[in-house]
C-alpha atoms as a PDB file:
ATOM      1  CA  UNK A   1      98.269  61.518  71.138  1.00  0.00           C
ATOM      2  CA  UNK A   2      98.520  63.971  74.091  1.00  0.00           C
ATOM      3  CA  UNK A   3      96.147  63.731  77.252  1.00  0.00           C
ATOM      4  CA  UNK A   4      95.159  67.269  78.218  1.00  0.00           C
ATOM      5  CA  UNK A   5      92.811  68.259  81.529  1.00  0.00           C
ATOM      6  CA  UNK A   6      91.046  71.517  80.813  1.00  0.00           C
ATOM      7  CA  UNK A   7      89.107  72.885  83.724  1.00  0.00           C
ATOM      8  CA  UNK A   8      86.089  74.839  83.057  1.00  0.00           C
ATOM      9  CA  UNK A   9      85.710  72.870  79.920  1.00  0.00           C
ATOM     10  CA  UNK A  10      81.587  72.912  80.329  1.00  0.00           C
ATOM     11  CA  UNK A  11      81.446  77.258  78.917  1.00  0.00           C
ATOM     12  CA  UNK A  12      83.335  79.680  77.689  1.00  0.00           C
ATOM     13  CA  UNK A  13      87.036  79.876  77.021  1.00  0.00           C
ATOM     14  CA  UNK A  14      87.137  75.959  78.419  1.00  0.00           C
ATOM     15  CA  UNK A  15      84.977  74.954  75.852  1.00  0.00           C
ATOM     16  CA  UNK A  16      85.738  76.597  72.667  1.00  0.00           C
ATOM     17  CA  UNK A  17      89.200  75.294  73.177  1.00  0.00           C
ATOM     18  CA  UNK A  18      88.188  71.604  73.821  1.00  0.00           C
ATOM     19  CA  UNK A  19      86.071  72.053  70.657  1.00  0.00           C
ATOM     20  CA  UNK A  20      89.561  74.147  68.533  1.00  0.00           C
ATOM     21  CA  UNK A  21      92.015  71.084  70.396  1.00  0.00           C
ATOM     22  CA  UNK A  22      89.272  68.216  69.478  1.00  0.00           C
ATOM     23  CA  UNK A  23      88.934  69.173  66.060  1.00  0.00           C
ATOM     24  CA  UNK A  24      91.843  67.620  64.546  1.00  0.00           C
ATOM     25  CA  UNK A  25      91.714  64.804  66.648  1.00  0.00           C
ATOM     26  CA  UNK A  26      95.426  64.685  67.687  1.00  0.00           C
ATOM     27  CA  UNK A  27      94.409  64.697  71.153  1.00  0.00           C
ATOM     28  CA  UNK A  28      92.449  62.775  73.997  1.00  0.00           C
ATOM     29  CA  UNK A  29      90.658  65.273  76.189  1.00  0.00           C
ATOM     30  CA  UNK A  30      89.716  65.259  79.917  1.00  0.00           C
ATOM     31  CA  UNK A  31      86.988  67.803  80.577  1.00  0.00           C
ATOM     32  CA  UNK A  32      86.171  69.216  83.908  1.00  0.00           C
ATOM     33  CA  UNK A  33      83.071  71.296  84.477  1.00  0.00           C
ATOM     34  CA  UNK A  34      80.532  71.897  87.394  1.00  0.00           C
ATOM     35  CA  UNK A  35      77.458  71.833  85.282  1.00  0.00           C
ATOM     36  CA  UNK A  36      76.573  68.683  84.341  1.00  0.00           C
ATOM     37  CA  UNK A  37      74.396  68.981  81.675  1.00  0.00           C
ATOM     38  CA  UNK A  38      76.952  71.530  79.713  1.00  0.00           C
ATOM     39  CA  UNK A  39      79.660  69.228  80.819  1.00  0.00           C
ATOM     40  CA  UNK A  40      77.959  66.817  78.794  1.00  0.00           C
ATOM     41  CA  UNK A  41      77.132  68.791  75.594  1.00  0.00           C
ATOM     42  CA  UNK A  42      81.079  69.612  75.392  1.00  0.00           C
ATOM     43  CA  UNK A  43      81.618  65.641  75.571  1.00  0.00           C
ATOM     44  CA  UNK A  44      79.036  64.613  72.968  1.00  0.00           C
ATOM     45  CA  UNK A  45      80.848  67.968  70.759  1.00  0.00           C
ATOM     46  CA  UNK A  46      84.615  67.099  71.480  1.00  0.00           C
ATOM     47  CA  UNK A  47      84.367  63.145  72.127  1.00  0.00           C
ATOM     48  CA  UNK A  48      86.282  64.121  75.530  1.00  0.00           C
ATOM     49  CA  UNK A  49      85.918  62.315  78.825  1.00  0.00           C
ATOM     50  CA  UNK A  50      83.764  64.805  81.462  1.00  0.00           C
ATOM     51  CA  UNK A  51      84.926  64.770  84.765  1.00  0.00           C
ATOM     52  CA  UNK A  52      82.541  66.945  87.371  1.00  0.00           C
ATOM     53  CA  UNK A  53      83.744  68.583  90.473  1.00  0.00           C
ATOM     54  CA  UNK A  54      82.920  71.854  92.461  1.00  0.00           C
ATOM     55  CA  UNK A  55      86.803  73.382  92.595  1.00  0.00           C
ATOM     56  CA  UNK A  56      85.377  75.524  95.554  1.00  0.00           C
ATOM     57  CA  UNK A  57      86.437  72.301  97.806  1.00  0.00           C
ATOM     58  CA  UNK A  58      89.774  70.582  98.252  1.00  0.00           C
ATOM     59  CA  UNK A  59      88.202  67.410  98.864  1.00  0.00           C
ATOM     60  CA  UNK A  60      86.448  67.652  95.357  1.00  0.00           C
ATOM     61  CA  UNK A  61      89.716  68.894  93.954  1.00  0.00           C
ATOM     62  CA  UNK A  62      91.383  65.970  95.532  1.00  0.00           C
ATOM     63  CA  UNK A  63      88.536  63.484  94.122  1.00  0.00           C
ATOM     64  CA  UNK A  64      89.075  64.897  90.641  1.00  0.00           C
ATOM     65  CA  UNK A  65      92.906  64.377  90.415  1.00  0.00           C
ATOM     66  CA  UNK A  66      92.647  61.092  92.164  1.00  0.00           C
ATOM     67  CA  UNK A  67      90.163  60.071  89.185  1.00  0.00           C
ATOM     68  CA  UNK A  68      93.023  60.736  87.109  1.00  0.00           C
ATOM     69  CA  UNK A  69      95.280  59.279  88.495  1.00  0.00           C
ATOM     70  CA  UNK A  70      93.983  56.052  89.148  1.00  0.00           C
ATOM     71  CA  UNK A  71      92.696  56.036  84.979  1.00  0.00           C
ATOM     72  CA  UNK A  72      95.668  57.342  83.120  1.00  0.00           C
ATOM     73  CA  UNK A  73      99.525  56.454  83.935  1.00  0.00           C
ATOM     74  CA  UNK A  74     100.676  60.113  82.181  1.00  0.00           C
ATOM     75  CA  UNK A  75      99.483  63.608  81.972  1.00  0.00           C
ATOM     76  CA  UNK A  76     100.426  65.515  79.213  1.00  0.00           C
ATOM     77  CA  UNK A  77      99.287  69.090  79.299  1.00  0.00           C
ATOM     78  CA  UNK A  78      97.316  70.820  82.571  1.00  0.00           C
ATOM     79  CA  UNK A  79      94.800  74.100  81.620  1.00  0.00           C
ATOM     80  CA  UNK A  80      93.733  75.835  84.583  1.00  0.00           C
ATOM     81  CA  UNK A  81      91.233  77.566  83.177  1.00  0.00           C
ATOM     82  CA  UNK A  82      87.962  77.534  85.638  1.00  0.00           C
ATOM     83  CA  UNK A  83      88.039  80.633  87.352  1.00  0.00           C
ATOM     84  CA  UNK A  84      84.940  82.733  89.075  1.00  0.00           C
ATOM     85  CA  UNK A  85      84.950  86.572  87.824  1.00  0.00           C
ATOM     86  CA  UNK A  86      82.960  90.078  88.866  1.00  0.00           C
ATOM     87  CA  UNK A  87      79.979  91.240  88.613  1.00  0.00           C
ATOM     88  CA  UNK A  88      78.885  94.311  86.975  1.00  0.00           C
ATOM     89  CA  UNK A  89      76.913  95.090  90.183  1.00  0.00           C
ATOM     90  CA  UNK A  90      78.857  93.922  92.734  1.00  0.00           C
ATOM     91  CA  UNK A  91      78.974  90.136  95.102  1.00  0.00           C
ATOM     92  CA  UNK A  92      78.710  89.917  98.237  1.00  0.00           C
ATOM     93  CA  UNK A  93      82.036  88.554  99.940  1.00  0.00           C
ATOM     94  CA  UNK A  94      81.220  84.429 100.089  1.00  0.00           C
ATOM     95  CA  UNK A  95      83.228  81.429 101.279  1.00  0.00           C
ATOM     96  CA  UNK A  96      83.929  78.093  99.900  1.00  0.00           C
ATOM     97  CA  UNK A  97      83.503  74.842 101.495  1.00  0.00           C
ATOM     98  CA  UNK A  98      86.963  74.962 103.280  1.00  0.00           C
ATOM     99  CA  UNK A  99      86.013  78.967 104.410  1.00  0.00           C
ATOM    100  CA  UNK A 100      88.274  80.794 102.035  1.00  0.00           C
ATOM    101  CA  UNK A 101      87.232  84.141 100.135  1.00  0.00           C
ATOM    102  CA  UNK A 102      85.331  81.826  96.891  1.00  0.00           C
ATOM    103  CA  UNK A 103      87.657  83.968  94.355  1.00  0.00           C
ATOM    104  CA  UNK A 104      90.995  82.939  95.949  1.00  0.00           C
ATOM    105  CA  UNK A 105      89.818  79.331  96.266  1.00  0.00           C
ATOM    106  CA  UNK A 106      88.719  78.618  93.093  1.00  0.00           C
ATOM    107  CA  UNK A 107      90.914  80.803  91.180  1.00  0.00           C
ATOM    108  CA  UNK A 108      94.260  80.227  93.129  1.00  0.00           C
ATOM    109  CA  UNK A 109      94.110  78.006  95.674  1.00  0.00           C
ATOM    110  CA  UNK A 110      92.402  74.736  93.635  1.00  0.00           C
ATOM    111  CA  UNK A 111      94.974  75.322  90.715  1.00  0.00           C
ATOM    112  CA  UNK A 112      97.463  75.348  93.522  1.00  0.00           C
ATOM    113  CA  UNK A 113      96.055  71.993  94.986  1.00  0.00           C
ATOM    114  CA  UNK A 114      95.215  70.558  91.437  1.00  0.00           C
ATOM    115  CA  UNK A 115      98.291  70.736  89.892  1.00  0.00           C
ATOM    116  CA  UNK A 116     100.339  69.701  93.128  1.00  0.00           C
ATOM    117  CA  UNK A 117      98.056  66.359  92.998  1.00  0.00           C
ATOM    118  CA  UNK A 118      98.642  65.780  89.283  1.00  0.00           C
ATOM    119  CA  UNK A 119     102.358  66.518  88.825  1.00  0.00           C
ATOM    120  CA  UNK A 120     103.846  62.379  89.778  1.00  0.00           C
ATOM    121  CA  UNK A 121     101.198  62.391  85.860  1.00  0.00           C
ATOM    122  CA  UNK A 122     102.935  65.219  84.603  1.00  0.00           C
ATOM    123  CA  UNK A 123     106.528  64.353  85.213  1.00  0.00           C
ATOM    124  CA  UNK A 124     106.046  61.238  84.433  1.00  0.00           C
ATOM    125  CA  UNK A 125     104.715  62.572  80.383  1.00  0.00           C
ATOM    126  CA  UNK A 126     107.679  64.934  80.257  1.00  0.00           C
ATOM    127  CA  UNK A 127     108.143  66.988  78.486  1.00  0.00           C
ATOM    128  CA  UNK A 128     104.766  68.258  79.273  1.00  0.00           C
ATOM    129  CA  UNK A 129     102.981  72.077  79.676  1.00  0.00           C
ATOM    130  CA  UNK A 130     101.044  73.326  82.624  1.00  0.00           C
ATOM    131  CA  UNK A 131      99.302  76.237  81.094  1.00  0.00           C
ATOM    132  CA  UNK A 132      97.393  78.709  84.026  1.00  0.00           C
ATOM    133  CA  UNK A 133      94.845  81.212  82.473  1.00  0.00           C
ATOM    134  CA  UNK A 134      95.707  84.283  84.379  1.00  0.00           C
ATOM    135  CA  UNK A 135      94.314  88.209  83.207  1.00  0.00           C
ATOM    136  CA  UNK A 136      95.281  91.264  82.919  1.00  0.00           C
ATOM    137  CA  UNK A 137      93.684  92.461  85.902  1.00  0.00           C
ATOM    138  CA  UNK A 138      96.000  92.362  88.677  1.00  0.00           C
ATOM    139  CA  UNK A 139      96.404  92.998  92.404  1.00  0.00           C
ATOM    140  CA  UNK A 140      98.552  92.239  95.004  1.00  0.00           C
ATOM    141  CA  UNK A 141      97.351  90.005  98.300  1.00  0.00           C
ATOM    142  CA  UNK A 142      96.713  92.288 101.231  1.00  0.00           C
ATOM    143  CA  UNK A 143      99.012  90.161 103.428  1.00  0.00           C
ATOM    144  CA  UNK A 144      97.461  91.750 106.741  1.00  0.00           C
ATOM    145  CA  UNK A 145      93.768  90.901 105.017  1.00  0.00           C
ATOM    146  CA  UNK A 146      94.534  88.185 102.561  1.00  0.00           C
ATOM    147  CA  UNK A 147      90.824  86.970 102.643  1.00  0.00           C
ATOM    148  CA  UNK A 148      89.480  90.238 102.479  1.00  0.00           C
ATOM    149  CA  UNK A 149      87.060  90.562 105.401  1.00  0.00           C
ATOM    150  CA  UNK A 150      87.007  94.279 104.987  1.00  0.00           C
ATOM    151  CA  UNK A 151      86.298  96.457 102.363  1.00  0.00           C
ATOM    152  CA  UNK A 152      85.428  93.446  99.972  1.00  0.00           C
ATOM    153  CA  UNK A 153      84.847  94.036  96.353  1.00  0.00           C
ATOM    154  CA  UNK A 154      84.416  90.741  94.412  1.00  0.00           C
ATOM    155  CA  UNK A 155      86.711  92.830  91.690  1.00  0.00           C
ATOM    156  CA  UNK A 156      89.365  92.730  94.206  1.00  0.00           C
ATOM    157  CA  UNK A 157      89.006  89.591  95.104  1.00  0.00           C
ATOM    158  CA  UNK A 158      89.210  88.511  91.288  1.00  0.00           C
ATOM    159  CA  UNK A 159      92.458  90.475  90.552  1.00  0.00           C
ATOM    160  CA  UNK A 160      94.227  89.345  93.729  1.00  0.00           C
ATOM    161  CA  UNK A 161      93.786  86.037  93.336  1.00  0.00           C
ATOM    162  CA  UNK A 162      94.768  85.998  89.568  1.00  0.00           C
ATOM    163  CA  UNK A 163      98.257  87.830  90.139  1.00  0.00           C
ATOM    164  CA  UNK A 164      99.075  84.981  93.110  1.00  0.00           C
ATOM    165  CA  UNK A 165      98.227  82.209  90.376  1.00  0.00           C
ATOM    166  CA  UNK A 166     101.231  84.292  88.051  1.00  0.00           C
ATOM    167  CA  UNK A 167     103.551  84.179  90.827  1.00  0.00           C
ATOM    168  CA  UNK A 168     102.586  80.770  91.713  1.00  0.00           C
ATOM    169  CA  UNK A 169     103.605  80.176  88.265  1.00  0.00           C
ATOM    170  CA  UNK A 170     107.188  81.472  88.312  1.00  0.00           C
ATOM    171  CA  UNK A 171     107.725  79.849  91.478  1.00  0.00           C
ATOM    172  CA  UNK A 172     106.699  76.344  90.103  1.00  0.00           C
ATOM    173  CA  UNK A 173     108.613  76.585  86.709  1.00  0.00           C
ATOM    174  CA  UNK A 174     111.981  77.307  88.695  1.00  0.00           C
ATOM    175  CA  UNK A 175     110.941  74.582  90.988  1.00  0.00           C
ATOM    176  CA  UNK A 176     110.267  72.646  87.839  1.00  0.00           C
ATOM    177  CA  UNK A 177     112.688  74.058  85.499  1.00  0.00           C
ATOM    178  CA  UNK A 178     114.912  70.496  85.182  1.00  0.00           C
ATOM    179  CA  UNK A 179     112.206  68.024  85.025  1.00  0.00           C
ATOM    180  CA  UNK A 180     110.642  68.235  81.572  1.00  0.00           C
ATOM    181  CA  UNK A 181     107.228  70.263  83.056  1.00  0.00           C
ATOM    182  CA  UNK A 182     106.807  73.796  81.624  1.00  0.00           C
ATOM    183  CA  UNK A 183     104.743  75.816  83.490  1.00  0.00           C
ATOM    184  CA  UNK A 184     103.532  79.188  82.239  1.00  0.00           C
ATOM    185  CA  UNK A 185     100.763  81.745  82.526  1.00  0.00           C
ATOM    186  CA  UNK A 186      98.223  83.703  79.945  1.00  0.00           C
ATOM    187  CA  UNK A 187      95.991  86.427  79.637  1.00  0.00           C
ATOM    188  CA  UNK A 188      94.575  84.870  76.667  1.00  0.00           C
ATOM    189  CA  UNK A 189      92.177  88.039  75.611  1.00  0.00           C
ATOM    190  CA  UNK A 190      90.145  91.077  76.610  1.00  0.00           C
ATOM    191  CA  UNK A 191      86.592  90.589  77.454  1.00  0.00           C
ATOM    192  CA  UNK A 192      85.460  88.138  75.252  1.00  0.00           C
ATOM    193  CA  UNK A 193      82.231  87.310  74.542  1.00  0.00           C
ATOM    194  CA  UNK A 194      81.665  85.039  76.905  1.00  0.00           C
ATOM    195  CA  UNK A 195      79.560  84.336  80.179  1.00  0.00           C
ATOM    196  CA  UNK A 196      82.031  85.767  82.203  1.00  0.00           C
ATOM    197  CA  UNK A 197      82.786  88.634  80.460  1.00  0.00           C
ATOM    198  CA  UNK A 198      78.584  89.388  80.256  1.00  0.00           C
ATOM    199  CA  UNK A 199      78.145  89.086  84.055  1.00  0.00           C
ATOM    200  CA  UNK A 200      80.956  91.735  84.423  1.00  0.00           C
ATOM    201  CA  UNK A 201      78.613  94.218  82.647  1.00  0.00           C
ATOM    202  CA  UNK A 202      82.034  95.360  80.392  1.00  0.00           C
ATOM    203  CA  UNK A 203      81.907  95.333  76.791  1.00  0.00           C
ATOM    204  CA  UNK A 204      83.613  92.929  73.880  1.00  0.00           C
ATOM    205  CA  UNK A 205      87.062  93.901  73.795  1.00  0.00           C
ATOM    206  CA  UNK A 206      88.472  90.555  71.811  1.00  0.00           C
ATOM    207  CA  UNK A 207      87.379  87.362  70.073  1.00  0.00           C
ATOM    208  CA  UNK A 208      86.767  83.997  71.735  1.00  0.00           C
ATOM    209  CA  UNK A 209      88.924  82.651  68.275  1.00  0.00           C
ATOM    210  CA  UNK A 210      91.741  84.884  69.648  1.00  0.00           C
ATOM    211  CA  UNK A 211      91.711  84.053  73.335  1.00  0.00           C
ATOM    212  CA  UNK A 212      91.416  80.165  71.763  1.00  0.00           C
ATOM    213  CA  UNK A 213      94.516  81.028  69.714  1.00  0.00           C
ATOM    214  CA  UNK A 214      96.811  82.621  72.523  1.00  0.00           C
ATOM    215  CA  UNK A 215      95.851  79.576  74.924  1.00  0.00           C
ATOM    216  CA  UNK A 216      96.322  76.517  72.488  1.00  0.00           C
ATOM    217  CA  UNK A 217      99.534  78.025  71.275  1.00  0.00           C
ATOM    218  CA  UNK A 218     100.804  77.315  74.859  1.00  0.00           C
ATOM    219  CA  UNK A 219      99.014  74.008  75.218  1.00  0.00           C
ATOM    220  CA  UNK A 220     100.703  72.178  71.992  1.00  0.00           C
ATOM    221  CA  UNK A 221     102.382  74.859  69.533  1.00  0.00           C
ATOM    222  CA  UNK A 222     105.760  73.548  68.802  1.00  0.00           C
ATOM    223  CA  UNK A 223     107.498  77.063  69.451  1.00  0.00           C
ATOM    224  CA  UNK A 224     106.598  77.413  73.202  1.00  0.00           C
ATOM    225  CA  UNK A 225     108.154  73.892  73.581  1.00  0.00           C
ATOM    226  CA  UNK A 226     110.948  74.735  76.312  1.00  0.00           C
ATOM    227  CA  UNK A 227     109.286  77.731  77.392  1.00  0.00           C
ATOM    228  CA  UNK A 228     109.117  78.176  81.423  1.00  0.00           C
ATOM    229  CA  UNK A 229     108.132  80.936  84.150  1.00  0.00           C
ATOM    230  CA  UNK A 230     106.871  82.858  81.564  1.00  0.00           C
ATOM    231  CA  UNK A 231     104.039  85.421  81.568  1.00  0.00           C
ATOM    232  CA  UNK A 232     101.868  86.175  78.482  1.00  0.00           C
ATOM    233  CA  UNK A 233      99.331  88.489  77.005  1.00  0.00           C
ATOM    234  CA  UNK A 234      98.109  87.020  74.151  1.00  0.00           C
ATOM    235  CA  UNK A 235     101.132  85.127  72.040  1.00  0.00           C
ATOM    236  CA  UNK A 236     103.179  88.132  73.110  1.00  0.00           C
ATOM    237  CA  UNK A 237     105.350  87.528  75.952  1.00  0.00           C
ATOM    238  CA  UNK A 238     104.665  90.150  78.846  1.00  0.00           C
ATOM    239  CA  UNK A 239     105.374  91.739  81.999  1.00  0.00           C
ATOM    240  CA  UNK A 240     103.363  90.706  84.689  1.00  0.00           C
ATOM    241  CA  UNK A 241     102.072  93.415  87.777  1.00  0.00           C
ATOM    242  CA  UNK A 242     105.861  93.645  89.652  1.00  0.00           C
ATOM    243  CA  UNK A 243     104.833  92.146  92.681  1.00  0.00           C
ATOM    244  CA  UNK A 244     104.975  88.634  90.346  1.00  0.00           C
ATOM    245  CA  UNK A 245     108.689  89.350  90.290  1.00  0.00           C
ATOM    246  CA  UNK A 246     109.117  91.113  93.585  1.00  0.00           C
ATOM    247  CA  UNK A 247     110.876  87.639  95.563  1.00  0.00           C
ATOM    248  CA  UNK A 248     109.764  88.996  99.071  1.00  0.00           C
ATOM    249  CA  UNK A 249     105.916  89.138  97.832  1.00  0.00           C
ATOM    250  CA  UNK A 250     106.634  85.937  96.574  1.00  0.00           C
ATOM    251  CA  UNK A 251     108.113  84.300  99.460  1.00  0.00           C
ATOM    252  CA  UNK A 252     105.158  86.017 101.914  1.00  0.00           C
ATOM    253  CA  UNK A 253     102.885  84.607  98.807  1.00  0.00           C
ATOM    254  CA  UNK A 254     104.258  81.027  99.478  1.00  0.00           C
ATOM    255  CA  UNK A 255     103.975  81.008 103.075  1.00  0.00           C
ATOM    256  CA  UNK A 256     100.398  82.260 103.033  1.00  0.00           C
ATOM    257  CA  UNK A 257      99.602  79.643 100.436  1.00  0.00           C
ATOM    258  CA  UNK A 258     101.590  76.334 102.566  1.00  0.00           C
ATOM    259  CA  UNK A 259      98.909  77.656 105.540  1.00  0.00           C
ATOM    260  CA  UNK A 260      95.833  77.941 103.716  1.00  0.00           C
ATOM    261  CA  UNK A 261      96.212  74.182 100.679  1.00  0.00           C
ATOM    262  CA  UNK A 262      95.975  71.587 103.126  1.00  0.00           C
ATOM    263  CA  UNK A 263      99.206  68.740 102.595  1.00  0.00           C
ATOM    264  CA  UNK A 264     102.840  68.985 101.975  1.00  0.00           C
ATOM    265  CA  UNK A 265     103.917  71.461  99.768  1.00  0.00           C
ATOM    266  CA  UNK A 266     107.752  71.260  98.990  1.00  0.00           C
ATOM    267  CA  UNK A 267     109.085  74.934  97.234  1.00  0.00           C
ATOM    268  CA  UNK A 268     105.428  75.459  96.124  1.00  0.00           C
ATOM    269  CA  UNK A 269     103.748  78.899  96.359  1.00  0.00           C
ATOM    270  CA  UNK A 270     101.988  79.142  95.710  1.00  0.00           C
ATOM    271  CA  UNK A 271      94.601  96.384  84.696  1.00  0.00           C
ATOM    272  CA  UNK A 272      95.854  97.199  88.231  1.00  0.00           C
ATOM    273  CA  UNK A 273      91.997  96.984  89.288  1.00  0.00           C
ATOM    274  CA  UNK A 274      90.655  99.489  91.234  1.00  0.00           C
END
């Protein structure tokens, strides 16, 4: 029986795939959500343990993987799911509790953290997946204005920070690559109908069932098995924006990202929107 962590297990993608993974009961599920009364309907659906904590702050970040840590002796599979999005009518630029851009924080910089905390778990459950939910929408970091304090569009913000989280990915599976932990990243579907998708004001592009399908096939499909530094779209195996592949964005991508995630951080780093 695998342990799996899904963030952003209390809504959308999060929770339909606690509910697909909890179905067949192979599997012992760790569910991390802000809301805690939807963090508790997904744990009375999926029998899953809920585990609340605001990803906007490294201290909660650290609280959450220390609660892990000090309860289970293995991690099997990591899905960083939570993520904030866009609004069809535009945020205003906000900070989290550490004074980073919100989208970069909780969309890149707490997987970053998250996973660092939890891989001693992971290695030690090799072989064992980190899977990082990722989209199409993509946008190189601004290096001179990584936090974007000018000319702010929460859109922006959204597809910057989720092409650093594919970059951090290829940078952790070659760090990774001979210890058991596969580490990979999806753009599970197109505007599905979900919460997210709603506040963005775009229309249903693709199922919740298929982004479900494209993310659990990554989580404990036998065929991915081996499967590292890889970027998908769907089950299909893709090509990322090529600043995920360019190695001097990355290496300005992993200096910007030892400054801004507090601790030690050996090797780690860390549509084209418009």
């Amino acid at each position: 029986m695998a342990l799996i962590l899904i963030t952003g297990a209390s809504d959308g993608l999060g929770r339909a795939l606690a509910e697909d993974l909890a179905a067949d009961g192979r599997h012992r599920l760790l569910l991390h959500g802000r809301d805690e009364r939807r963090l508790a309907e997904v744990a009375e659906a999926t029998g899953g343990e809920p585990i609340r904590a605001d990803l906007s702050s490294f201290a909660e970040v650290r609280r959450l993987a220390a609660h892990v840590a000090a309860t289970y002796d293995r991690l099997d599979v990591l899905v960083n799911n939570a993520g904030i999005g866009f609004h069809v009518k535009g945020a205003t630029r906000q900070v989290s509790a550490d004074g980073h851009e919100l989208r970069l924080a909780v969309n890149y910089l707490a997987p970053v953290l998250l996973t660092r905390e939890l891989l001693p778990l992971l290695r030690r459950a090799a072989p064992s997946r980190v899977v990082n939910v990722v989209s199409i929408g993509q946008q190189p970091i601004d290096f001179a204005d990584p936090q974007l304090e000018r000319d702010y569009t929460d859109v922006a913000a959204y597809c910057r920070s989720k092409l650093a989280l594919v970059g951090h990915t290829l940078d952790l599976a070659e760090e990774l690559r001979d210890s058991g932990v596969t580490v990979n990243a999806v753009h599970p579907a197109t505007y599905m109908p979900t919460a997210m998708s709603a506040r963005s004001g775009m229309e249903v592009v693709d199922t919740l069932e298929q982004g479900v399908a494209a993310t659990r096939r990554l989580v404990d499909a036998p065929g991915p098995a081996g499967v590292t530094g890889r970027y998908f779209e769907g089950d299909k195996e893709a090509r990322a924006a090529e600043e995920a592949y360019d190695p001097d964005y990355r290496r300005r991508l992993a200096d910007l990202t030892r400054r801004l995630v507090p601790g030690p951080q050996p090797g780690v780093t860390g549509p084209t929107c418009s």
